[in-house]
N, C-alpha and C. Protein backbone atom coordinates (compact mmCIF):
# COMPACT_ATOMS: atom_id res chain seq x y z
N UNK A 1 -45.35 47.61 66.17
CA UNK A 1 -44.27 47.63 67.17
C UNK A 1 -43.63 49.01 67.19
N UNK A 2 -43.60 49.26 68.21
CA UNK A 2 -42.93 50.83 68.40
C UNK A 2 -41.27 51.38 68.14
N UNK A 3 -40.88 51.99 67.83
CA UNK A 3 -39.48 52.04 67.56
C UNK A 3 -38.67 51.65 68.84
N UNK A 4 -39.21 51.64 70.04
CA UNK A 4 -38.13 51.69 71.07
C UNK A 4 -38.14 50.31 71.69
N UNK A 5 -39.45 49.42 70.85
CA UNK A 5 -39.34 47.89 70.82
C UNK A 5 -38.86 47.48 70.26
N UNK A 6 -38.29 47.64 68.74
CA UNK A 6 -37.52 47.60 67.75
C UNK A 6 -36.36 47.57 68.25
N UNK A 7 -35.92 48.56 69.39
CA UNK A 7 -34.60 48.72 69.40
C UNK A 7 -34.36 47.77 70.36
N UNK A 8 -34.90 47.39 71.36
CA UNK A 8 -34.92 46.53 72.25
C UNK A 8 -34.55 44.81 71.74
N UNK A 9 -35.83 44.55 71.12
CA UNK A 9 -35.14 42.97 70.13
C UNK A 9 -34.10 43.19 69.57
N UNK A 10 -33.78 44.25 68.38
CA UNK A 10 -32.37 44.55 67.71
C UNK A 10 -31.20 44.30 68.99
N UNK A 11 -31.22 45.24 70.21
CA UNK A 11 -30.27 44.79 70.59
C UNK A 11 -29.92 43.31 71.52
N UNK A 12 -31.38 43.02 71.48
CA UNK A 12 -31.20 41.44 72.03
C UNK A 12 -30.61 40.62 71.71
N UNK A 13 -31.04 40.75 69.93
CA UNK A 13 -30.58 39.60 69.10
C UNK A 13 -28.92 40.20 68.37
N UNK A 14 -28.73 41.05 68.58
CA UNK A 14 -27.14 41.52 68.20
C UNK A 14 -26.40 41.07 69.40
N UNK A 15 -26.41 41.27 70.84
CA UNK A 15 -26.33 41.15 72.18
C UNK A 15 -25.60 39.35 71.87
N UNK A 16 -27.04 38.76 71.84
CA UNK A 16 -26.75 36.91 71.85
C UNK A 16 -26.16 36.98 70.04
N UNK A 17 -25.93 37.43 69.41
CA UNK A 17 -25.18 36.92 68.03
C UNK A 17 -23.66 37.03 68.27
N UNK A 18 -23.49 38.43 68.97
CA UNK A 18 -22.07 38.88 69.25
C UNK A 18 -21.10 37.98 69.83
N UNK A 19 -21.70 37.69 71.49
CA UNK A 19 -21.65 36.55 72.33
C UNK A 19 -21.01 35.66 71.49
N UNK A 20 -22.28 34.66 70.42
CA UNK A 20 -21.97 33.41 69.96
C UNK A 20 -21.29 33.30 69.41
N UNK A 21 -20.76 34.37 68.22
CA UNK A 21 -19.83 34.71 67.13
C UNK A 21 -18.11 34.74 68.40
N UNK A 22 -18.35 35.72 69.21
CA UNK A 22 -17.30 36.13 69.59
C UNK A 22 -16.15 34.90 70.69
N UNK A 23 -17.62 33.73 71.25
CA UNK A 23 -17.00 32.95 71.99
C UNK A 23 -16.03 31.91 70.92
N UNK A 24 -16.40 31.80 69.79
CA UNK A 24 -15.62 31.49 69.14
C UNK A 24 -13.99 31.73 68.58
N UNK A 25 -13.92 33.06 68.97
CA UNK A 25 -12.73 33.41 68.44
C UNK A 25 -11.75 33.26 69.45
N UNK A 26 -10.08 32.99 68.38
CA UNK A 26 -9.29 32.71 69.10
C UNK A 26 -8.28 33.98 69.41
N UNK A 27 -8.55 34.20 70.65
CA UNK A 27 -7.92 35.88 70.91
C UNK A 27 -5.93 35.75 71.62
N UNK A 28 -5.40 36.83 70.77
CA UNK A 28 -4.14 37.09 70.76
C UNK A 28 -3.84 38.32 71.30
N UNK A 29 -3.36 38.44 72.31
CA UNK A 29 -2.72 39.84 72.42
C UNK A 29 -1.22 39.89 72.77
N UNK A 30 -0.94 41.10 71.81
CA UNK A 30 0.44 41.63 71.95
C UNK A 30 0.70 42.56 72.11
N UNK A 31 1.41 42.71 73.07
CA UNK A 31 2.16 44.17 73.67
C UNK A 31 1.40 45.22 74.62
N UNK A 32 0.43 43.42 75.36
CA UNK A 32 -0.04 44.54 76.33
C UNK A 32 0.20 44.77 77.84
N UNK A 33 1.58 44.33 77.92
CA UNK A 33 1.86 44.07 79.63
C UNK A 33 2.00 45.85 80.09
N UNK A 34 2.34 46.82 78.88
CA UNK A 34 2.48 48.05 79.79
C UNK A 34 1.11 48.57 80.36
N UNK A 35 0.25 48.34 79.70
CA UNK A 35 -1.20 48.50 80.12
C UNK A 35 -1.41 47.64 81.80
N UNK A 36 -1.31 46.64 81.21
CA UNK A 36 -1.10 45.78 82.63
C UNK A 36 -0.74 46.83 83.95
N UNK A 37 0.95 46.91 83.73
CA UNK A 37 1.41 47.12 84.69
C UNK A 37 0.86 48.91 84.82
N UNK A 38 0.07 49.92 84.05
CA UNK A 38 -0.33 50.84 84.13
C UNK A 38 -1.30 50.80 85.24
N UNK A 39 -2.27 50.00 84.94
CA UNK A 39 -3.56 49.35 85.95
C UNK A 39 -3.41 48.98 87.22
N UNK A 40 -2.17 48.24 87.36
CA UNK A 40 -1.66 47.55 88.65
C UNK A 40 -1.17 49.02 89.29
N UNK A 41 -0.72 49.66 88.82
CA UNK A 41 0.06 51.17 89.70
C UNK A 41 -1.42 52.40 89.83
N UNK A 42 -2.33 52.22 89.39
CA UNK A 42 -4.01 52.12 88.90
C UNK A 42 -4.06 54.01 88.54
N UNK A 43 -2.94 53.95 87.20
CA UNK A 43 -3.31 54.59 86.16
C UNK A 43 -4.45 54.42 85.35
N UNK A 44 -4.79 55.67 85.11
CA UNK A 44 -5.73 55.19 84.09
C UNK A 44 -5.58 55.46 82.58
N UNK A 45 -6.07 55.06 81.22
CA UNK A 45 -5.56 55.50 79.59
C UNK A 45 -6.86 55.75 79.59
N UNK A 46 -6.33 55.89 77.95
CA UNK A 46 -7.84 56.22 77.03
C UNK A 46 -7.38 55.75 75.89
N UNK A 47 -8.22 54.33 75.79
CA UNK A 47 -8.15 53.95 74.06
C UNK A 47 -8.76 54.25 73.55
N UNK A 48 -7.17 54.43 72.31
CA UNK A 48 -7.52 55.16 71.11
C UNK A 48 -7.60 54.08 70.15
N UNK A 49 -9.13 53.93 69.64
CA UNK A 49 -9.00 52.43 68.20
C UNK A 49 -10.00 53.19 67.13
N UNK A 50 -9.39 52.41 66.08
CA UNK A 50 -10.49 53.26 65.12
C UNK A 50 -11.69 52.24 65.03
N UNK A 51 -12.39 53.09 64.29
CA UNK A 51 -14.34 52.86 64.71
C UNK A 51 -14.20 51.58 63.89
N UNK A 52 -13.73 51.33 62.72
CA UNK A 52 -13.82 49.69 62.20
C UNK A 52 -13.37 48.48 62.85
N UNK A 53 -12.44 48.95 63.48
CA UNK A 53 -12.03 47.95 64.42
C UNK A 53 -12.82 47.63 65.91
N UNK A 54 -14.20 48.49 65.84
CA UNK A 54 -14.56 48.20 66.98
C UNK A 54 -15.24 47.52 67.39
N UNK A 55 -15.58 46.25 66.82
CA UNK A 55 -16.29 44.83 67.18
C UNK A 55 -15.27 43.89 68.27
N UNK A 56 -14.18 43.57 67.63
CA UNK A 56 -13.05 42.70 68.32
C UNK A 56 -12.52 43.41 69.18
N UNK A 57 -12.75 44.99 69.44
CA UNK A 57 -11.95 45.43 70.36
C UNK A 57 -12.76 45.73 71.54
N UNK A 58 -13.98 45.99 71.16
CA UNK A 58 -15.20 46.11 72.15
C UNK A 58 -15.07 44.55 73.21
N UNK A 59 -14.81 43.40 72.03
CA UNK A 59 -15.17 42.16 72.90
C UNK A 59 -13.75 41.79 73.63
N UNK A 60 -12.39 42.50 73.63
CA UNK A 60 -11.07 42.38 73.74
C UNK A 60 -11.05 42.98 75.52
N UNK A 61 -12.06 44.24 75.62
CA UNK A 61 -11.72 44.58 76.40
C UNK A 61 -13.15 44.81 77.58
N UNK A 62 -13.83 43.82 76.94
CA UNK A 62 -15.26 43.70 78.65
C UNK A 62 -15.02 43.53 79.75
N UNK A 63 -15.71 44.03 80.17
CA UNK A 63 -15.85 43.78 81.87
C UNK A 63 -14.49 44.32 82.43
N UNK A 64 -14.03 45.08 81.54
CA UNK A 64 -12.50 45.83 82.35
C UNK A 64 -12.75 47.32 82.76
N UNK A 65 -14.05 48.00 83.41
CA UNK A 65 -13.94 49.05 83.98
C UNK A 65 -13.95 49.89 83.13
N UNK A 66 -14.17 50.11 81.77
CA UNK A 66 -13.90 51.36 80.65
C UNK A 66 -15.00 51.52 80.36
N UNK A 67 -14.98 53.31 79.98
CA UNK A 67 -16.20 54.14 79.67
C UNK A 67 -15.93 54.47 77.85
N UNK A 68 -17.07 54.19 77.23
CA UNK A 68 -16.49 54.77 75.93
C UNK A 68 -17.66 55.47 75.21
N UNK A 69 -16.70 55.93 74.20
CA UNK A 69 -18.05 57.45 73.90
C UNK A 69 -18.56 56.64 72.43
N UNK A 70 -19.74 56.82 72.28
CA UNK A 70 -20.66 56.12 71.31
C UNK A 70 -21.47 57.27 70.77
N UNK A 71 -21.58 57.43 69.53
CA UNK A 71 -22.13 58.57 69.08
C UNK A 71 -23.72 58.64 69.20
N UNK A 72 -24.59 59.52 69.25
CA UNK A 72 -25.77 59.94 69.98
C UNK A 72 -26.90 59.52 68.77
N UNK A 73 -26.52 59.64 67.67
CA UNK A 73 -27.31 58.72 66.45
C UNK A 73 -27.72 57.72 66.94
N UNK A 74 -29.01 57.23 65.63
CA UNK A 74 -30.01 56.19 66.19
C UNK A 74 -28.96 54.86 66.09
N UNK A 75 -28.05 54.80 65.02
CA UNK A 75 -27.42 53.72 65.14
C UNK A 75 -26.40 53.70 66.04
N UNK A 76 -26.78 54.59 66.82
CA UNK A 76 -25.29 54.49 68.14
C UNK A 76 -25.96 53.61 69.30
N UNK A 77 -27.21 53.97 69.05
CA UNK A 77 -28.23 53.30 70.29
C UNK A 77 -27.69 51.74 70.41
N UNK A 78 -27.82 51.32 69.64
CA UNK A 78 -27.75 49.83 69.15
C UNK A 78 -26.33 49.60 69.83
N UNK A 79 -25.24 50.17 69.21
CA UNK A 79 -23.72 50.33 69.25
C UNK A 79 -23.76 50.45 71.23
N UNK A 80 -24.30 51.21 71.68
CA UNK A 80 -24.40 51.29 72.98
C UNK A 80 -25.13 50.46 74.16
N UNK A 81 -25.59 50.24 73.88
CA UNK A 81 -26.56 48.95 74.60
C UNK A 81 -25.75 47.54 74.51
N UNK A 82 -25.29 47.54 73.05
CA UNK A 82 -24.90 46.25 73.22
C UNK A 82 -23.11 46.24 74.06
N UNK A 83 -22.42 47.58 73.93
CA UNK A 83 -21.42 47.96 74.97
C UNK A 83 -22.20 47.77 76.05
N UNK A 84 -23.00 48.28 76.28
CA UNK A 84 -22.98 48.13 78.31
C UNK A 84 -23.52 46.32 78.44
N UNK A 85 -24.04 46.02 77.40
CA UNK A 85 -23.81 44.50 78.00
C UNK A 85 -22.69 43.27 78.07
N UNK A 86 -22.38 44.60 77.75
CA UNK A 86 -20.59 43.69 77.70
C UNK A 86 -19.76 44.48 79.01
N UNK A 87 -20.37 45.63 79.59
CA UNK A 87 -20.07 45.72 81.01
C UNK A 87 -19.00 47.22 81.12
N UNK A 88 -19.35 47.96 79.59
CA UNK A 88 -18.70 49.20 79.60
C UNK A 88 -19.81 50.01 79.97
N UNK A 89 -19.39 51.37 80.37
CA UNK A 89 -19.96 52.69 81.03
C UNK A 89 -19.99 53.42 79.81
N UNK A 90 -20.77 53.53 78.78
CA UNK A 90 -20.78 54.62 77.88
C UNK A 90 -21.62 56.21 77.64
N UNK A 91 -20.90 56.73 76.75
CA UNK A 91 -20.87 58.32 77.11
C UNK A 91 -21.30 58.55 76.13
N UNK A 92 -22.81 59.18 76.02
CA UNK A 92 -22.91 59.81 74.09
C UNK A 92 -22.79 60.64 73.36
N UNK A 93 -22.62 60.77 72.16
CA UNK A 93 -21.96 62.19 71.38
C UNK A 93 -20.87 62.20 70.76
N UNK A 94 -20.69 62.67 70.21
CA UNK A 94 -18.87 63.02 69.54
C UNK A 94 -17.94 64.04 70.45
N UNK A 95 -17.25 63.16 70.07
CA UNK A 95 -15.65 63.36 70.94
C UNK A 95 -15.17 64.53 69.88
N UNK A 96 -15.02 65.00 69.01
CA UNK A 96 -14.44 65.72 67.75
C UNK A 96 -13.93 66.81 68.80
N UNK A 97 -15.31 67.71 69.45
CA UNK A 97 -14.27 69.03 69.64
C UNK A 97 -14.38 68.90 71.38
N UNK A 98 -13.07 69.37 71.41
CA UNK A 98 -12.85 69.63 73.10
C UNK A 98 -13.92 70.27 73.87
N UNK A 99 -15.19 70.89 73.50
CA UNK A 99 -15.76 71.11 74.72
C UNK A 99 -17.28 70.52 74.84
N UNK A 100 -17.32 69.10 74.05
CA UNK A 100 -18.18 68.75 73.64
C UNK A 100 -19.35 67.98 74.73
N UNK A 101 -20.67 67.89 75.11
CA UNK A 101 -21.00 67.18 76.42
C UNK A 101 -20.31 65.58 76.27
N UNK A 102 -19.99 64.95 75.44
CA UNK A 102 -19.59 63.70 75.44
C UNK A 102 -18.01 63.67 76.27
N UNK A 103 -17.30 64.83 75.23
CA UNK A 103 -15.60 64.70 75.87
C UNK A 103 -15.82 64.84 77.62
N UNK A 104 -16.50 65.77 77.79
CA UNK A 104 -16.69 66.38 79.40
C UNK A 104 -17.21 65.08 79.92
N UNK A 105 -18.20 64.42 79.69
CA UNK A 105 -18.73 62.91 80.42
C UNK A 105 -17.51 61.92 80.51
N UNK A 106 -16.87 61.80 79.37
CA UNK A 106 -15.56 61.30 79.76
C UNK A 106 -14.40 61.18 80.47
N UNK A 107 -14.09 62.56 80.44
CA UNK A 107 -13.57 63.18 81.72
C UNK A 107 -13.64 62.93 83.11
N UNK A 108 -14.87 62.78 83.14
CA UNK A 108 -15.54 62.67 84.33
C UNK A 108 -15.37 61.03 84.83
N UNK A 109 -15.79 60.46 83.77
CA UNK A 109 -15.56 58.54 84.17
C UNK A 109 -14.36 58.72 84.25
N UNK A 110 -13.16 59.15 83.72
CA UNK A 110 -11.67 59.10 84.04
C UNK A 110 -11.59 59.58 85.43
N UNK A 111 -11.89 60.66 85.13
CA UNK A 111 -11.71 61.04 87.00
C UNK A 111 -11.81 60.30 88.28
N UNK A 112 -13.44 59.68 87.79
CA UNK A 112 -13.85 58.86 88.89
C UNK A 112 -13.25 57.09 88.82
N UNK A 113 -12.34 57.02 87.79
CA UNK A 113 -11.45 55.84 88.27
C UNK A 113 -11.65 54.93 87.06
N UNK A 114 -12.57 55.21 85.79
CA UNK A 114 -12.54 54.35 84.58
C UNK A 114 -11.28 54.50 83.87
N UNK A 115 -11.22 53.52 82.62
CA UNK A 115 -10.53 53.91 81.89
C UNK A 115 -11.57 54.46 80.64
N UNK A 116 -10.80 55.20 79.37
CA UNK A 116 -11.57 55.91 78.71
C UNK A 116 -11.52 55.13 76.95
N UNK A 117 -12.39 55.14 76.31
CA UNK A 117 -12.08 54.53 75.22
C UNK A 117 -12.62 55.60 74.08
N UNK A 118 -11.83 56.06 73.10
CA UNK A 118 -12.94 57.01 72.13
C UNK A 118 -12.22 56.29 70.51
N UNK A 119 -13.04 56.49 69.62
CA UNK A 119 -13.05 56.21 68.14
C UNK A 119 -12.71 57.50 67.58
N UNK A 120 -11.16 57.86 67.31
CA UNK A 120 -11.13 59.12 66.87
C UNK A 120 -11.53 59.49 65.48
N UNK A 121 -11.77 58.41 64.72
CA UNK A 121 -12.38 58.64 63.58
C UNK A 121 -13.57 58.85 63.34
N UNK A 122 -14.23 58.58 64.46
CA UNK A 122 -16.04 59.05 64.59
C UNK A 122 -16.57 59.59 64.93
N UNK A 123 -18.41 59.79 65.10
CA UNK A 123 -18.77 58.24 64.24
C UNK A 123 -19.25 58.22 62.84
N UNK A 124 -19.06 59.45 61.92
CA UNK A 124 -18.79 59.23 60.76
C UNK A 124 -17.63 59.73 60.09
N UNK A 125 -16.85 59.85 60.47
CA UNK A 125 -15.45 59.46 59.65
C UNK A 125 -14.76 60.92 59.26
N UNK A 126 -14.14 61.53 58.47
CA UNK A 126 -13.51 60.34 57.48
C UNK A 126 -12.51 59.41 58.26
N UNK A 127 -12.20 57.96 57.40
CA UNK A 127 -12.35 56.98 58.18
C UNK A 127 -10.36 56.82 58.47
N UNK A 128 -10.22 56.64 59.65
CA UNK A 128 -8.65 56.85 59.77
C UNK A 128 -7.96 57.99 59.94
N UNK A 129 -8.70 59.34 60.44
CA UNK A 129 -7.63 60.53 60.32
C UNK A 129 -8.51 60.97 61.98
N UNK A 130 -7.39 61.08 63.04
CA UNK A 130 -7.58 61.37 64.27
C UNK A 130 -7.93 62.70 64.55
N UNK A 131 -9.02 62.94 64.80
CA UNK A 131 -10.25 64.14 65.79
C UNK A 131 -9.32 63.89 67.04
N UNK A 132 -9.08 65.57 67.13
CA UNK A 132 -8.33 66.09 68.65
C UNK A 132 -9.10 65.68 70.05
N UNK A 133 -9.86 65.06 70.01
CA UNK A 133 -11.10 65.33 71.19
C UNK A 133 -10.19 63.89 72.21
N UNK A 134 -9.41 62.68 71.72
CA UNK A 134 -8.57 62.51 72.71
C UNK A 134 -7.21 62.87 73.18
N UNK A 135 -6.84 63.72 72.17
CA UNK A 135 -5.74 64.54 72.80
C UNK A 135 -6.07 65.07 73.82
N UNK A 136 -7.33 66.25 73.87
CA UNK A 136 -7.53 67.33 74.85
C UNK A 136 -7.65 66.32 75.91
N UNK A 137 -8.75 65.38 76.04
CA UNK A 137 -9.29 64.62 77.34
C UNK A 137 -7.90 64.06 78.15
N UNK A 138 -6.72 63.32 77.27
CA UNK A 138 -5.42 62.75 77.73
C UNK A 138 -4.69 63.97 78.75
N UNK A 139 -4.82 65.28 77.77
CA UNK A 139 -4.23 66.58 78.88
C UNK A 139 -4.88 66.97 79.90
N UNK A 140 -5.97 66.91 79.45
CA UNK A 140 -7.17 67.28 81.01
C UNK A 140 -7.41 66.24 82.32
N UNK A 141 -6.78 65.25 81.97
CA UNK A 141 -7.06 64.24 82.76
C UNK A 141 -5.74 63.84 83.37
N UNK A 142 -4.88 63.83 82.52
CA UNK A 142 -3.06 62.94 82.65
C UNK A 142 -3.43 61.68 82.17
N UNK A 143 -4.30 61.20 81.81
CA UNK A 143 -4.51 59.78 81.52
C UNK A 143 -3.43 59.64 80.02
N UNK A 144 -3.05 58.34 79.73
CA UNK A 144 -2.16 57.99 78.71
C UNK A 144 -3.00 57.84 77.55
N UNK A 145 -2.98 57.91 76.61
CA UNK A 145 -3.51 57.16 75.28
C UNK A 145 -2.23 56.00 75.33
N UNK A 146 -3.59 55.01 74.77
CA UNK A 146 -3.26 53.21 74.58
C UNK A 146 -4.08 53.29 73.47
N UNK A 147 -3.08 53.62 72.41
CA UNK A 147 -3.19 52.85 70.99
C UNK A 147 -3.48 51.21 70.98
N UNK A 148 -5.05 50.53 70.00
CA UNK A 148 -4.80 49.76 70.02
C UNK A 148 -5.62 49.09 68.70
N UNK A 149 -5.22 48.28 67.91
CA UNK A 149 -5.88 47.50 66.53
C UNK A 149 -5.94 46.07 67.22
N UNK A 150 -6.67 45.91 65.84
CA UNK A 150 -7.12 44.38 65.63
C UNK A 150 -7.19 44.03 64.65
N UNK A 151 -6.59 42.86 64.33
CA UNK A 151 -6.26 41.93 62.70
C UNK A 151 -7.50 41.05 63.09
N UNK A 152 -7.81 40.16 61.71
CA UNK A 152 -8.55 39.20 62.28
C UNK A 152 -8.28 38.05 60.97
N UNK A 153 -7.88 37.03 60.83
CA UNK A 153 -7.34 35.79 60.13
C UNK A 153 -8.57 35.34 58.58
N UNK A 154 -9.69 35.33 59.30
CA UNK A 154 -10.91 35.35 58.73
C UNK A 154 -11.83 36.77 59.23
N UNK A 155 -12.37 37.28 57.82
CA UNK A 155 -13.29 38.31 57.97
C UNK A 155 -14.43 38.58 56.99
N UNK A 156 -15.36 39.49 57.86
CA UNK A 156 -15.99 40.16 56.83
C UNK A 156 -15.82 41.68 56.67
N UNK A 157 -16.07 42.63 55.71
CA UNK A 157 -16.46 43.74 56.42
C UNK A 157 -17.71 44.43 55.34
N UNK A 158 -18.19 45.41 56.46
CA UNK A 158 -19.06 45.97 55.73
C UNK A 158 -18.92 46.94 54.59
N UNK A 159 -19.69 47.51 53.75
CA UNK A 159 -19.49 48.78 52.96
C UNK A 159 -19.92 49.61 53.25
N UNK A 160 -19.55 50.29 54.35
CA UNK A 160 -19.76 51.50 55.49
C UNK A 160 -18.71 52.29 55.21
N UNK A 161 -18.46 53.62 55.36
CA UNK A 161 -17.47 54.62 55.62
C UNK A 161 -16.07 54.52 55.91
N UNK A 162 -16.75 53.28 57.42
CA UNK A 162 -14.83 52.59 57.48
C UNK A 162 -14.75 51.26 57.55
N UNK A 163 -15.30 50.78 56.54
CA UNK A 163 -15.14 49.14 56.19
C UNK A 163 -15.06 48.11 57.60
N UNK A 164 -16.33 48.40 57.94
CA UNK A 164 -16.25 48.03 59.73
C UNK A 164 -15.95 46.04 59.59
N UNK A 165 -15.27 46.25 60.61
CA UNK A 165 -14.85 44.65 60.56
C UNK A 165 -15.38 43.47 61.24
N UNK A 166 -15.65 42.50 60.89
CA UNK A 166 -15.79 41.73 61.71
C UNK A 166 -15.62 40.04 61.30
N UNK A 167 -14.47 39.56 62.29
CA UNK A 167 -14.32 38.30 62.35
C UNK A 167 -15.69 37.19 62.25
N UNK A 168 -15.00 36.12 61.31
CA UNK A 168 -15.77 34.84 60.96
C UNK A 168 -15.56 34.07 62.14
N UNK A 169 -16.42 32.94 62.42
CA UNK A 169 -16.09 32.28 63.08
C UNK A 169 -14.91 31.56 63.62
N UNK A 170 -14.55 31.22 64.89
CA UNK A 170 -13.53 30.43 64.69
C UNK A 170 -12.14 31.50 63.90
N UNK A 171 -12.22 32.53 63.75
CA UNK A 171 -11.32 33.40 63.58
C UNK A 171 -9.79 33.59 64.39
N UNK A 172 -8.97 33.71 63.88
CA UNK A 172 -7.71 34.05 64.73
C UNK A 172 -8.03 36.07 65.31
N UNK A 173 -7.84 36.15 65.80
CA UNK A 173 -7.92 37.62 66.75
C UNK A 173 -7.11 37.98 66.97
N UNK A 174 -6.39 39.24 66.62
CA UNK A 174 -4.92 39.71 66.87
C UNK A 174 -5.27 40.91 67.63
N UNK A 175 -5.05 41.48 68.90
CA UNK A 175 -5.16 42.73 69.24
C UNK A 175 -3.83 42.84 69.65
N UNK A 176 -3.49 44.26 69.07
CA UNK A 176 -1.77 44.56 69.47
C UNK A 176 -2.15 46.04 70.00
N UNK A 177 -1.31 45.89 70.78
CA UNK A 177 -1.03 47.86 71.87
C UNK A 177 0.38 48.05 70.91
N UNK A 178 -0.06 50.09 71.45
CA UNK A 178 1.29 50.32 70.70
C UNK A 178 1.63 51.19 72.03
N UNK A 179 2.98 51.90 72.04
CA UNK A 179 3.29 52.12 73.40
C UNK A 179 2.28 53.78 74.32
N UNK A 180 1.88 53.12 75.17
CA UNK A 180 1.77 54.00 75.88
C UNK A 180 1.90 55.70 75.52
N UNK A 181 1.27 56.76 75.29
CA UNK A 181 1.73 57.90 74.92
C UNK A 181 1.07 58.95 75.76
N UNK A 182 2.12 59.79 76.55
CA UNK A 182 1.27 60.73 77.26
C UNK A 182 1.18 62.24 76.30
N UNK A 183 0.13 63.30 76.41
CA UNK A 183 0.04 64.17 75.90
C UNK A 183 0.35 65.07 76.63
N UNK A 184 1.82 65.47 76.72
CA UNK A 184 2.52 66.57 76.97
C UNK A 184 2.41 68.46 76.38
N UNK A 185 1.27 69.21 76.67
CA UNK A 185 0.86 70.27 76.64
C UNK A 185 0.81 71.52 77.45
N UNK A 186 0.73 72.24 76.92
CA UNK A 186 0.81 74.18 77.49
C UNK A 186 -0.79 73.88 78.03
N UNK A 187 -1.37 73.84 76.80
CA UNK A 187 -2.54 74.36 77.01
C UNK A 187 -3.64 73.06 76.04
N UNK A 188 -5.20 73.23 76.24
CA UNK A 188 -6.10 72.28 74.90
C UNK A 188 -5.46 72.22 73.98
N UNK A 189 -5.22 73.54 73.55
CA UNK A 189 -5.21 73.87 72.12
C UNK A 189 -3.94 73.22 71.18
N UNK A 190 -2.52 73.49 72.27
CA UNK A 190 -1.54 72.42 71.86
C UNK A 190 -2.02 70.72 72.13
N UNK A 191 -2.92 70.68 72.99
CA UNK A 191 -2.86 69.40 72.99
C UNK A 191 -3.59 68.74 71.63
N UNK A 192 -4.63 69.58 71.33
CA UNK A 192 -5.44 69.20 69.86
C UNK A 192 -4.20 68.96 68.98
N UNK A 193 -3.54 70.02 68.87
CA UNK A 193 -2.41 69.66 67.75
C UNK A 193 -1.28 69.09 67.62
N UNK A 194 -1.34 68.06 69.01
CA UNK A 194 -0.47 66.56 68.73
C UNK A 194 -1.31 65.43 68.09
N UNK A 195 -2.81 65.70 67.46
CA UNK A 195 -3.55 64.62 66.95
C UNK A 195 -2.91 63.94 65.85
N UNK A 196 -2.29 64.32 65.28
CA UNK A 196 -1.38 63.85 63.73
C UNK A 196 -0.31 63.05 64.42
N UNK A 197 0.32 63.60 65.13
CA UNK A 197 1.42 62.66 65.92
C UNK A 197 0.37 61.39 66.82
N UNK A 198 -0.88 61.29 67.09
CA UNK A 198 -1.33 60.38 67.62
C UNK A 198 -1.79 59.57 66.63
N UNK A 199 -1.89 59.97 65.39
CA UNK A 199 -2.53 59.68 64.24
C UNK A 199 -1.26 58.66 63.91
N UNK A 200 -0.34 58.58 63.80
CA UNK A 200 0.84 58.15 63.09
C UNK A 200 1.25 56.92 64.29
N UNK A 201 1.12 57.22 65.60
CA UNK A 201 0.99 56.11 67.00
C UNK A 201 0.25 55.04 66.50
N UNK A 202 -0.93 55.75 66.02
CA UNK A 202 -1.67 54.74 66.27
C UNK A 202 -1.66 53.76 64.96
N UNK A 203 -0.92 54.55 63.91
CA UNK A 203 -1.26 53.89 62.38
C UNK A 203 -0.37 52.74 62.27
N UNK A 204 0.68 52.94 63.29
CA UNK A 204 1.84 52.10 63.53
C UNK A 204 1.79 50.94 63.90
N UNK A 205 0.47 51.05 64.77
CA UNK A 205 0.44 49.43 65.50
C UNK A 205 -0.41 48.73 64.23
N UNK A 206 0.46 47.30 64.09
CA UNK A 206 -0.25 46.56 63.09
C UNK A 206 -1.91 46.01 63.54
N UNK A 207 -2.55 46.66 62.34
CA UNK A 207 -4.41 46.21 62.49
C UNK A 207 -4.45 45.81 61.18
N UNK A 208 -6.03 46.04 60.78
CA UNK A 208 -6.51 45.14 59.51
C UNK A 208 -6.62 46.36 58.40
């Protein structure tokens, strides 16, 4: 079997596991009417979640029009396929530095009317400390960063870099927003260096 058949069943059978696992869970959200009413006035953000949290948040937010950047590694393949069958537009590469082909593809889905989603901790880590690459895109665009986590009642996680998470069956699902934050800048370069202040946004909203 060829590797690119490999990848094909892999993401079949991750695809229908996700699904089955995920129709199960019982999903909570808090504090997300400013998003709401962002959408309705048809702003657009860019969530900011970290990469462990991105099972429940991937399935939190399908079929809602968002582009997100998935790193260009073989295990991003997987990570990406099984996003667009959940009905996101994804972008590959690392987001890390502002002039990267991934940040610029992003840009671009913002422009043309997505919303934007990036893992500032990825996609290898270290795990929890925010890469400028959605600051710059938030200034280049006006789009907001929408901080957002996920708890989960029952879990597992892996022994990966950032202890990637994922709800048991029948799980309680907590996704909480934290407020809205625009990146107010001169120039990139200040905007890179509000990442610590986005870092601390985002550490704020209760996750796992």
């Amino acid at each position: 079997m060829t590797d690119a058949r490999k990848v094909r069943w892999i993401v079949r059978l991750g695809v229908w596991l996700i699904r089955a696992l995920a129709s199960t869970w019982r999903m909570e959200t808090i504090g997300g009417e400013p998003l709401a009413e962002a959408r309705r006035a048809g702003e657009r953000v860019i969530f900011a979640l970290w990469h462990g949290e991105l099972l429940p948040l991937l399935w939190h937010q399908r079929g809602e029009n968002v582009a997100i950047v998935i790193s260009d590694h073989r295990d991003g393949e997987i990570i990406a396929r099984i996003a667009e069958s959940l009905g996101y537009a994804t972008v590959r590469g690392s987001s890390s530095k502002g002039g990267s082909r991934a940040l610029i593809g992003l840009m671009r889905e913002i422009t043309a009317g997505r919303d934007g989603a990036i893992t500032p901790d990825g996609p290898r880590g270290p795990a929890r400390v925010f890469a400028p690459g959605a600051a710059i895109a938030a200034f280049r665009t006006g789009a907001r960063i929408a901080p957002i986590r996920a708890q989960a009642s029952r879990s597992w996680r892996l022994r990966s870099w950032d202890r990637f998470l994922i709800p048991k069956p029948f799980a309680r699902v907590r996704v909480s927003f934290g407020p809205l934050t625009p990146v107010n800048a001169a120039s990139a370069r200040d905007a890179a260096e509000q990442a610590a202040h986005l870092q601390a946004v985002l550490d704020a909203v209760p996750g796992s």
